[in-house]
Protein backbone atom coordinates (compact mmCIF):
# COMPACT_ATOMS: atom_id res chain seq x y z
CA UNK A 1 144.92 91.36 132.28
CA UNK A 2 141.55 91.54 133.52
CA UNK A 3 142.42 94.12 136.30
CA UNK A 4 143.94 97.58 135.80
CA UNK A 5 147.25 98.31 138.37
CA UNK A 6 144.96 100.66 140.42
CA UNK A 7 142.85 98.32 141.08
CA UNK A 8 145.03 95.10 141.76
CA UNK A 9 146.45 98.45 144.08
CA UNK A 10 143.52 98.66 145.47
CA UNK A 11 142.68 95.25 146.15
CA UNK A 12 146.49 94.83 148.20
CA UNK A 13 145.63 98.46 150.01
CA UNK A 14 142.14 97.09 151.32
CA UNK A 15 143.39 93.70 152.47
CA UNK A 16 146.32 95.35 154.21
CA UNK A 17 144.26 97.92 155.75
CA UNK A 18 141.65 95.11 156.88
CA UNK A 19 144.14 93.12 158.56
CA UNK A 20 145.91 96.01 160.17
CA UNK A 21 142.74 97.27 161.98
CA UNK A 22 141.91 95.02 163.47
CA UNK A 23 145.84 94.61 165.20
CA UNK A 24 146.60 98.27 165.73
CA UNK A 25 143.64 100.44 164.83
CA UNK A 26 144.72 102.65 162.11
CA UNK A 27 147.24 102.61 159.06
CA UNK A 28 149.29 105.18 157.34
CA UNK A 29 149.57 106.16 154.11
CA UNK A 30 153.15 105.48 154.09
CA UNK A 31 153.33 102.02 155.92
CA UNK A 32 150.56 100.75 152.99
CA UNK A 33 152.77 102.40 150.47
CA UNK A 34 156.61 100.98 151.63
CA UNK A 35 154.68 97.45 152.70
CA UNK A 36 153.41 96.83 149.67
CA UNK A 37 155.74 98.02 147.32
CA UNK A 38 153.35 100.76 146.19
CA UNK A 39 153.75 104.16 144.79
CA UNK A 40 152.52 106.68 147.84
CA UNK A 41 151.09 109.23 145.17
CA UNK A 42 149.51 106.63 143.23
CA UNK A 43 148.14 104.84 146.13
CA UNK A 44 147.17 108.27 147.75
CA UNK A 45 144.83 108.50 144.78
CA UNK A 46 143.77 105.38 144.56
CA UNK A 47 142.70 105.21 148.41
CA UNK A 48 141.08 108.87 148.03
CA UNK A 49 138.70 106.94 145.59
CA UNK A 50 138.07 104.08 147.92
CA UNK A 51 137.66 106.27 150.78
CA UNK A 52 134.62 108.11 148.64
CA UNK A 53 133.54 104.96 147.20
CA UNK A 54 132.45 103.37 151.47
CA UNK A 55 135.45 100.99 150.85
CA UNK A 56 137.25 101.96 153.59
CA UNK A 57 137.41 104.82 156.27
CA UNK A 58 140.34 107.49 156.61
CA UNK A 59 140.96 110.17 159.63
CA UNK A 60 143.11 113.24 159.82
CA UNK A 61 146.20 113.88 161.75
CA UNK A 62 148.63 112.95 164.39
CA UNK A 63 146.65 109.73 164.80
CA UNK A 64 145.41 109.56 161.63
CA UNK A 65 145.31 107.21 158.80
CA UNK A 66 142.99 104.70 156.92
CA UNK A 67 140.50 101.87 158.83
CA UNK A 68 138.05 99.66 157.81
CA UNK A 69 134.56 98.55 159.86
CA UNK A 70 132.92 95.01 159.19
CA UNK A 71 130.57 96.90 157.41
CA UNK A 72 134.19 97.73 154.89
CA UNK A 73 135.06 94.33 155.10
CA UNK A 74 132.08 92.48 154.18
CA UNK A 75 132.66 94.31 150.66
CA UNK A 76 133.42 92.15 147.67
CA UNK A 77 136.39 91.92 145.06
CA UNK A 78 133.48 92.84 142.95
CA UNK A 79 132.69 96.32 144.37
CA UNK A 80 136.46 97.11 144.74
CA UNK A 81 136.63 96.82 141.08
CA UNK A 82 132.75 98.80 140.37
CA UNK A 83 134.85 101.14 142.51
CA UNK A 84 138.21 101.57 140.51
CA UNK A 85 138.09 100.08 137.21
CA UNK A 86 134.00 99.95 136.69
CA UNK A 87 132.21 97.02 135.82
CA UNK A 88 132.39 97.79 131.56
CA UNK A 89 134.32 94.98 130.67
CA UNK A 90 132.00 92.41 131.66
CA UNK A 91 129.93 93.98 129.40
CA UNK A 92 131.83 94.92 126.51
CA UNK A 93 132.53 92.58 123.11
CA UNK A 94 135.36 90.25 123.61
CA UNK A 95 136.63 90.96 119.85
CA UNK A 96 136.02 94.82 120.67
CA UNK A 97 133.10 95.08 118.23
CA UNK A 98 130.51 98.34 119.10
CA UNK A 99 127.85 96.48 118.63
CA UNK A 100 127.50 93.55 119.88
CA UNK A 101 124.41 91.63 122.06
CA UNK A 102 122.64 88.39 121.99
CA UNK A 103 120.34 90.01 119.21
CA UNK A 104 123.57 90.41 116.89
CA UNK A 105 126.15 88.85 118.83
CA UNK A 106 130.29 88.42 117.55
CA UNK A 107 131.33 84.82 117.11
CA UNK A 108 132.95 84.86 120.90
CA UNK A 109 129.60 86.48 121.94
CA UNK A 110 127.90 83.12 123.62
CA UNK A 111 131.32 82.09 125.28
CA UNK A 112 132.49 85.13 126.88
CA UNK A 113 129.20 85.98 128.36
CA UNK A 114 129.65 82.38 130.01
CA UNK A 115 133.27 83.41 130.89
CA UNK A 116 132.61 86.96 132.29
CA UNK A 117 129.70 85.92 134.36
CA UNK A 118 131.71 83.41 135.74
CA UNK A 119 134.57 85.86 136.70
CA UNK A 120 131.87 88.44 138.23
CA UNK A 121 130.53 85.45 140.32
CA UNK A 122 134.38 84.40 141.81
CA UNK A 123 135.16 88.23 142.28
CA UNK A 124 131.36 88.78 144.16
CA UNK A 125 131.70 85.72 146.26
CA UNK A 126 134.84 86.57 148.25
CA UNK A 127 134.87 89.53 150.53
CA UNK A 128 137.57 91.71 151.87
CA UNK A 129 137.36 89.92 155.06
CA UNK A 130 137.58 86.47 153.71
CA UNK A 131 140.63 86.80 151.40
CA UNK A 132 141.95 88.67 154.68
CA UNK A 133 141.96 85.53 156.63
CA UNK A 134 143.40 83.42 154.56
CA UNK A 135 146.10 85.97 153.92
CA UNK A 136 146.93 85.92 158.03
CA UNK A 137 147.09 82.02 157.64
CA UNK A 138 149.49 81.98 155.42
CA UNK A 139 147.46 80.66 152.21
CA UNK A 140 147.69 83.68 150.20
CA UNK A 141 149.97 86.61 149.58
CA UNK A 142 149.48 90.28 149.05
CA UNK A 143 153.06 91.62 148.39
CA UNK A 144 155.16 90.73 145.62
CA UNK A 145 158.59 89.47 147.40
């Protein structure tokens, strides 16, 4: 699995959020949570870290709850996962070696490079916004029933 559960968490939160701002403003905490089938401590912590990280906005109070702007939205897959998971295993050895570059490379070296650069480039070309539209048609889902 290329993505840890906090950050395919993430990922759902984000979309959900984007979708539900622009509808009815704000979202809580525990609508994300029951919608998507989510832990609410887990996904408390998860969107604390996103909050920090610019991926999405959060208020305090009676009409609080989390938001996103365009500027949010326009956000990749890509910095979702710099934001939760970091970006070390698209640069890590496939076999696990230490060491391991094009200088003194494993015997997967040459073809994961290939492999991980062309994940980075899927995950960097579709924003939050995109996926998010596609989601409203009915093309994609982002809950598990």
């Amino acid at each position: 699995m290329i993505l840890s559960k906090s950050c395919q968490y993430g990922v759902r939160a984000l979309l959900y959020i984007g979708m539900k701002t622009e509808k009815s403003g704000k979202t809580e905490l525990n609508e994300i949570a029951e919608d998507l089938n989510i832990p609410k401590p887990y996904l408390a912590k998860i969107m604390q870290q996103l909050v920090k990280r610019g991926l999405a906005r959060s208020t305090k109070g009676p009409n609080g709850g989390f938001y996103m702007t365009p500027k949010e939205k326009s956000k990749t897959l890509l910095n979702v996962i710099e934001a939760v998971d970091g970006l070390e295993y698209f640069a890590s050895c496939g076999l696990g070696m230490e060491y391991c570059d094009s200088k003194k490379p494993c015997p997967l070296h040459g073809e994961m490079t290939k492999i991980r650069e062309n994940i980075m480039k899927t995950f960097g070309k579709y924003s939050i916004e995109k996926i998010g539209v596609k989601v409203k048609k009915g093309e994609f889902s982002i809950t598990r029933n």
